[in-house]
C-alpha atoms as a PDB file:
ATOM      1  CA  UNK A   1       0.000   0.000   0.000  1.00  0.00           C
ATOM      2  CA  UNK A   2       1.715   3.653  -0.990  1.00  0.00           C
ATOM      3  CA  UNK A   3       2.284   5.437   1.928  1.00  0.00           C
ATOM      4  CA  UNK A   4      -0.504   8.051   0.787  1.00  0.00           C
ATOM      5  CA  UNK A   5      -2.823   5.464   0.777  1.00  0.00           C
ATOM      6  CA  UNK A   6      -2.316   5.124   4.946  1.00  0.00           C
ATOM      7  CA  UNK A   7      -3.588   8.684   5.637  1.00  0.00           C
ATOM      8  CA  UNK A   8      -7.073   6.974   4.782  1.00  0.00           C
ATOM      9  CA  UNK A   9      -6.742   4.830   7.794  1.00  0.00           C
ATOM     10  CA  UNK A  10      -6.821   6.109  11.801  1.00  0.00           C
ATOM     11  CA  UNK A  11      -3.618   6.439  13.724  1.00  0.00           C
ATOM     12  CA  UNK A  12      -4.651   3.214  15.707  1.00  0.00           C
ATOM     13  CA  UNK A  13      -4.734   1.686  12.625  1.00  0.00           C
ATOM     14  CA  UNK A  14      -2.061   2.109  10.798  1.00  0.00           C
ATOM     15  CA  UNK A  15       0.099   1.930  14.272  1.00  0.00           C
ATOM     16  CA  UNK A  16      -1.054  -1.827  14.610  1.00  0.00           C
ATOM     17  CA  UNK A  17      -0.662  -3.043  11.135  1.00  0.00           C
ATOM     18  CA  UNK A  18       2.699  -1.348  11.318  1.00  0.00           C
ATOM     19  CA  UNK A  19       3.694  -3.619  14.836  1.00  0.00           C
ATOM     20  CA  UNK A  20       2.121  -6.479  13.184  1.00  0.00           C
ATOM     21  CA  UNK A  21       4.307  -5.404   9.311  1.00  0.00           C
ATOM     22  CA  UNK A  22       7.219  -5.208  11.993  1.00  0.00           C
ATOM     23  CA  UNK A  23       6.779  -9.424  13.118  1.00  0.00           C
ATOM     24  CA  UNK A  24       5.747 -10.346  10.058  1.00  0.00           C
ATOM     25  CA  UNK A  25       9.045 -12.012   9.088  1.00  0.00           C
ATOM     26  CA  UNK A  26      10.270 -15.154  10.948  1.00  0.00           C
ATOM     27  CA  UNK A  27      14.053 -13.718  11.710  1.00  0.00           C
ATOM     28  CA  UNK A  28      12.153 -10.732  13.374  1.00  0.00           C
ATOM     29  CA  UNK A  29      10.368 -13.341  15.174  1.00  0.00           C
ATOM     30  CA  UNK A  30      13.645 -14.664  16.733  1.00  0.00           C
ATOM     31  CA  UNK A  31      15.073 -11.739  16.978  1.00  0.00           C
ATOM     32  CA  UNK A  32      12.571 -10.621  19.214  1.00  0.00           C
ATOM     33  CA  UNK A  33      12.568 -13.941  20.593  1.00  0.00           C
ATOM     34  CA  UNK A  34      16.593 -13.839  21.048  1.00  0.00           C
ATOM     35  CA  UNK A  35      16.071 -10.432  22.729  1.00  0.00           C
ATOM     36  CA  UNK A  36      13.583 -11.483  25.256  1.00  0.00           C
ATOM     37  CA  UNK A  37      15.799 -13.706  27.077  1.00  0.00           C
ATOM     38  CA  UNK A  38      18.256 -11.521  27.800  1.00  0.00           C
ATOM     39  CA  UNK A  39      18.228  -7.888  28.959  1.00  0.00           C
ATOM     40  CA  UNK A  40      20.357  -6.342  26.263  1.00  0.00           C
ATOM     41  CA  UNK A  41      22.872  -7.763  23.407  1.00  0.00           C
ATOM     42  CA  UNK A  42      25.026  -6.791  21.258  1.00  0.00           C
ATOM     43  CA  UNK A  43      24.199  -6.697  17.171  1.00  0.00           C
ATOM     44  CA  UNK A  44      27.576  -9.347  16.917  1.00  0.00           C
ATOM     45  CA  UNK A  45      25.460 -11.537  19.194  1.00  0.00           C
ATOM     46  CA  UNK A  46      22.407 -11.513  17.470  1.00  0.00           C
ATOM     47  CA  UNK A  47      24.250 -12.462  13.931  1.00  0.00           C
ATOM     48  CA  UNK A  48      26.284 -15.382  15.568  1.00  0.00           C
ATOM     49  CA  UNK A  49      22.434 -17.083  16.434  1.00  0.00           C
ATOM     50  CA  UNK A  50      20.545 -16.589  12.888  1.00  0.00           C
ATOM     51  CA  UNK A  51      21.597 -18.048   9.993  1.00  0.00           C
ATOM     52  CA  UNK A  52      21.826 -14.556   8.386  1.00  0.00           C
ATOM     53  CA  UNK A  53      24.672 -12.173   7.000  1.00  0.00           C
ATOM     54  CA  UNK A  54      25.216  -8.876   9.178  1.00  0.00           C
ATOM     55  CA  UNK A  55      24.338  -6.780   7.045  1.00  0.00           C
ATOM     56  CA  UNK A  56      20.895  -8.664   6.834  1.00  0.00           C
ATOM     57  CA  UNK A  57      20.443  -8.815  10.422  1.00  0.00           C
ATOM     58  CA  UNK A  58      20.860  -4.768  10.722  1.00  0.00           C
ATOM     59  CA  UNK A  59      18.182  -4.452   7.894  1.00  0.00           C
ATOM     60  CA  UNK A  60      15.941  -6.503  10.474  1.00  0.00           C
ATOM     61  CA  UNK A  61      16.969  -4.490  13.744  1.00  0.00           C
ATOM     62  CA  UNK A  62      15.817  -1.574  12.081  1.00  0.00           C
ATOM     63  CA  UNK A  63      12.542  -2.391  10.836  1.00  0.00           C
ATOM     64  CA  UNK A  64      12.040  -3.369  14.695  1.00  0.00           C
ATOM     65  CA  UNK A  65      13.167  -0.411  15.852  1.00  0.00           C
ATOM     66  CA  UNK A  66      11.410   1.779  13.468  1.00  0.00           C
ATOM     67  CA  UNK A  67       8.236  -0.182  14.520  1.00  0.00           C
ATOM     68  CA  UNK A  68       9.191   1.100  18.341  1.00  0.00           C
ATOM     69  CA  UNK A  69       9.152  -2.802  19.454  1.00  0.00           C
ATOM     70  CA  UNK A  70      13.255  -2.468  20.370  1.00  0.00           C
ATOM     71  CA  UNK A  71      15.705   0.109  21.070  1.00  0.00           C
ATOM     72  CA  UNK A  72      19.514   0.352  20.833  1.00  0.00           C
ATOM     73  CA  UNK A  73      22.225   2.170  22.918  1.00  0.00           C
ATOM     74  CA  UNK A  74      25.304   2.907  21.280  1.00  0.00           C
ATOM     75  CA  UNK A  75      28.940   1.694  23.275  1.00  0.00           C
ATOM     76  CA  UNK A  76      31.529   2.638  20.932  1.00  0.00           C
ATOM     77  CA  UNK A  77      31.198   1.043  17.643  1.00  0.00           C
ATOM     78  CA  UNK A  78      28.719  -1.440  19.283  1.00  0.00           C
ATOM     79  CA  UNK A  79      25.121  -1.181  19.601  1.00  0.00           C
ATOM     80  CA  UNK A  80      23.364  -2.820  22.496  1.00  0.00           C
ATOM     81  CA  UNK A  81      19.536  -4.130  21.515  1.00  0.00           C
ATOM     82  CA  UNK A  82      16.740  -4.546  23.908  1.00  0.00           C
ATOM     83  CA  UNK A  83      13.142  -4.750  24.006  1.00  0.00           C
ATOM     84  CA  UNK A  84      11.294  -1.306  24.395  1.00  0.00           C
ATOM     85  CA  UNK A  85       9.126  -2.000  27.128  1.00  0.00           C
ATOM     86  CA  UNK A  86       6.597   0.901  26.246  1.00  0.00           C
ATOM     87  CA  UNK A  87       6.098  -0.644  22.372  1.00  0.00           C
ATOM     88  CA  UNK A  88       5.600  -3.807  23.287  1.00  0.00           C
ATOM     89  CA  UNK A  89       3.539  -2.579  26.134  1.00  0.00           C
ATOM     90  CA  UNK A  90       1.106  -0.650  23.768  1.00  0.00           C
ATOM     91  CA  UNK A  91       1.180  -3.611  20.506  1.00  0.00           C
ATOM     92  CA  UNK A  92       0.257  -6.016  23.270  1.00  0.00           C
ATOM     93  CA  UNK A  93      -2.878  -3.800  24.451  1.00  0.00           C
ATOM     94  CA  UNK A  94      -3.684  -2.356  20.777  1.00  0.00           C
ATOM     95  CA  UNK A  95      -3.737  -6.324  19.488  1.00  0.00           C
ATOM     96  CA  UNK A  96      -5.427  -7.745  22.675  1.00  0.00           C
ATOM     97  CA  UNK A  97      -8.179  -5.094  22.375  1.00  0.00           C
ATOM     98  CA  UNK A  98      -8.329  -5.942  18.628  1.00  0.00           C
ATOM     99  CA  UNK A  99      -8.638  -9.413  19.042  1.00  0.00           C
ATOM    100  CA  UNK A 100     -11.396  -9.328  21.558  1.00  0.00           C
ATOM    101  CA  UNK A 101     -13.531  -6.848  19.809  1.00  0.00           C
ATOM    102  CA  UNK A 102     -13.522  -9.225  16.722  1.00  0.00           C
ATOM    103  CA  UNK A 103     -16.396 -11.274  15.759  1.00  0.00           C
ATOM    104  CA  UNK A 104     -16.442 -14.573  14.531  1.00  0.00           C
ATOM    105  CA  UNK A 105     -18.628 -15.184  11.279  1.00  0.00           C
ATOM    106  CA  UNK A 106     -19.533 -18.197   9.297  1.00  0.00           C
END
């Protein structure tokens, strides 16, 4: 969809399909997944885990943190990844409340 195409929608709208755009790839998935067990790691970490080239894995950080589901500190020429507790936080209420309020047809 072209990004003038999203003004159509509400903000709650396109914030949600944009969390659910962010895990919609199965290395974001264990990314996230990765990143959950531990309180922070490093980007080196991350690659040395998926079968994925660096440069690949940084493509995938950044979707997640342009989603607002992680964040990164810079330590020198490192960057230290963790899970941003206030995304996640409002994906898991936007997505709960979405899921409830759905009804089943057919």
């Amino acid at each position: 969809m072209g990004l003038s195409k999203t003004k159509e929608f509400t903000l709650k709208q396109n914030r949600l399909a944009g969390y659910a755009k962010a895990l919609a790839h199965p290395a974001r998935v264990a990314i996230v997944e990765y990143l959950s067990k531990s309180n922070s790691c490093m980007c080196g970490d991350i690659v040395e885990v998926l079968p994925l080239s660096q440069s690949t894995v940084s493509q995938h950080l950044r979707e997640l943190k342009n989603a607002g589901l992680i964040k990164g500190s810079i330590d020198g020429t490192s960057v230290c990844y963790c899970l941003d507790e206030k995304g996640w936080n409002e994906m898991q209420s936007m997505l709960g409340e979405f899921l409830v309020t759905m009804k089943k047809c057919c």
